[in-house]
Every structure is written in C-alpha cells, then in structure tokens.
Protein backbone atom coordinates (compact mmCIF):
# COMPACT_ATOMS: atom_id res chain seq x y z
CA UNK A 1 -8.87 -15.13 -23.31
CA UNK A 2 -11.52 -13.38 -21.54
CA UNK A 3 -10.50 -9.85 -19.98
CA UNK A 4 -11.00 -9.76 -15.87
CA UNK A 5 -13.22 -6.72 -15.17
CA UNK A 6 -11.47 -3.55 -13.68
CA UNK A 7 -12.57 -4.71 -10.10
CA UNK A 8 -11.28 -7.76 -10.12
CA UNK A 9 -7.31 -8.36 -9.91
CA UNK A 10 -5.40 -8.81 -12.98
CA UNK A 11 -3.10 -12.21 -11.82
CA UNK A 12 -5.74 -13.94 -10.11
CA UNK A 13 -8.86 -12.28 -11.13
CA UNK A 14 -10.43 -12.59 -7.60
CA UNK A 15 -11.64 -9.19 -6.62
CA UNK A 16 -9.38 -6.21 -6.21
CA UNK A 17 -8.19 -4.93 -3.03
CA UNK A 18 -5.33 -2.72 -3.61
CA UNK A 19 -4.39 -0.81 -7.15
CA UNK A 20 -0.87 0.63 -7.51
CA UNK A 21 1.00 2.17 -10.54
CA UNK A 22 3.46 0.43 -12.44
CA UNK A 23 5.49 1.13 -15.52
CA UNK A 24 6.50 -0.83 -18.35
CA UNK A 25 8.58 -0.90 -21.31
CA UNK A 26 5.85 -1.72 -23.51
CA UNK A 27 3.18 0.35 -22.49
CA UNK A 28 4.30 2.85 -19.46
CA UNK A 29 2.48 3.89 -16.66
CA UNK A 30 -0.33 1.31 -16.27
CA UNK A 31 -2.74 1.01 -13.14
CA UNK A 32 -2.81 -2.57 -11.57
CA UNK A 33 -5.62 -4.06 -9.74
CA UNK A 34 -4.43 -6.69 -7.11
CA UNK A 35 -6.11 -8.68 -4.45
CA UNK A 36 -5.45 -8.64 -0.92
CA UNK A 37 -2.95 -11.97 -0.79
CA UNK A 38 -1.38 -10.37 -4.10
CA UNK A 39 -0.93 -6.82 -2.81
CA UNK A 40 0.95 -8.97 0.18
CA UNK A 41 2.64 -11.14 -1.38
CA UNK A 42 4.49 -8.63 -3.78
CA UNK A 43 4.69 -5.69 -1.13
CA UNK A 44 7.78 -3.68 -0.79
CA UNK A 45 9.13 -4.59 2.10
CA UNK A 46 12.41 -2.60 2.00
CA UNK A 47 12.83 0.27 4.68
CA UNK A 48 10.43 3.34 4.30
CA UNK A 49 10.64 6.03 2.30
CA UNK A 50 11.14 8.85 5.43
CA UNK A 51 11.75 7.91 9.03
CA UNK A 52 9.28 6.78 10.95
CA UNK A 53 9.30 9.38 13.33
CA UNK A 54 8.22 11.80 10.14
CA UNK A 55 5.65 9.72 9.64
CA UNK A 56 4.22 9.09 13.24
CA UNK A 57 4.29 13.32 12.77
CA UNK A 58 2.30 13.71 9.85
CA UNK A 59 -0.66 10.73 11.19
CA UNK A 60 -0.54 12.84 14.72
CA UNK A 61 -1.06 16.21 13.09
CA UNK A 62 -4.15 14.63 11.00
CA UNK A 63 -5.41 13.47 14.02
CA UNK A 64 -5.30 16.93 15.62
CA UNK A 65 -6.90 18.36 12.77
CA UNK A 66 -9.73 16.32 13.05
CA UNK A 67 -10.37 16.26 16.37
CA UNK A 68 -9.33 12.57 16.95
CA UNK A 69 -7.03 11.28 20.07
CA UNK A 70 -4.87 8.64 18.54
CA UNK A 71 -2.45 6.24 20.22
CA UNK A 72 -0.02 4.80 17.89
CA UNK A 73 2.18 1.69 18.77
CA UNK A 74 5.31 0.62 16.87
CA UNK A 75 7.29 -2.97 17.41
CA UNK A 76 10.76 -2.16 18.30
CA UNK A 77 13.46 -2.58 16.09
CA UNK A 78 14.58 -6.12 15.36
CA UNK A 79 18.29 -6.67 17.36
CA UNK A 80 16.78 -3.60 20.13
C-alpha cells in the first residue's frame, strides 16, 4: 500500500481541501486531510456551537476592523 501524500486526502486520495483534527484510541490527536465532497459529506451538521447572533457579531466586528462594509444574509429558520 502506497501512502497518499500530505496534500492529497486520506479516504479518497484526491487532493485535500479541508484538514480537521481528530482523535483516536490508537494513536490520539491526528490531523486529517479531506477533499471537498469528503469534508461535506462527513460535516457536522448539528446546531452551532454559539448562537448565531454571536457569531454574525464577531464576522461584523472583523469587518469593522478592516475597513470592509459587509452584508450578511441568513435563511430563516426552518418551521418560521
């Protein structure tokens, strides 16, 4: 077995996109290298860590700092 390079994505070997951390029992803390469709496909897609209106605070003050008029838009939530 031939080892993917670190650019390229370790389940598919196409190139890397996206790297996270992950941790397992083996080894521990381990970077992995994912493509695009992989990063996707095995997103969390639970709810955020902080509300979104902490968020939509923290991109609007970097935006200020650097000078940069943003407009951000958000879907409504689903059921509203």
């Amino acid at each position: 077995m031939t080892a993917a390079s670190s650019s390229s994505a370790r389940a598919c070997g196409d190139p890397a996109r996206s790297t996270r951390i992950i941790t397992t029992s083996d080894h521990g803390r381990r970077w992995l290298d994912l493509c695009r469709d992989c990063m996707l496909a095995t997103a969390d897609r639970g709810r955020p860590a902080v509300p979104l209106a902490d968020t939509l605070a923290v991109l609007r003050a970097a935006a200020e700092e650097a000078g940069v008029t943003v407009r951000v838009l958000v879907d409504p939530p689903k059921g509203a």
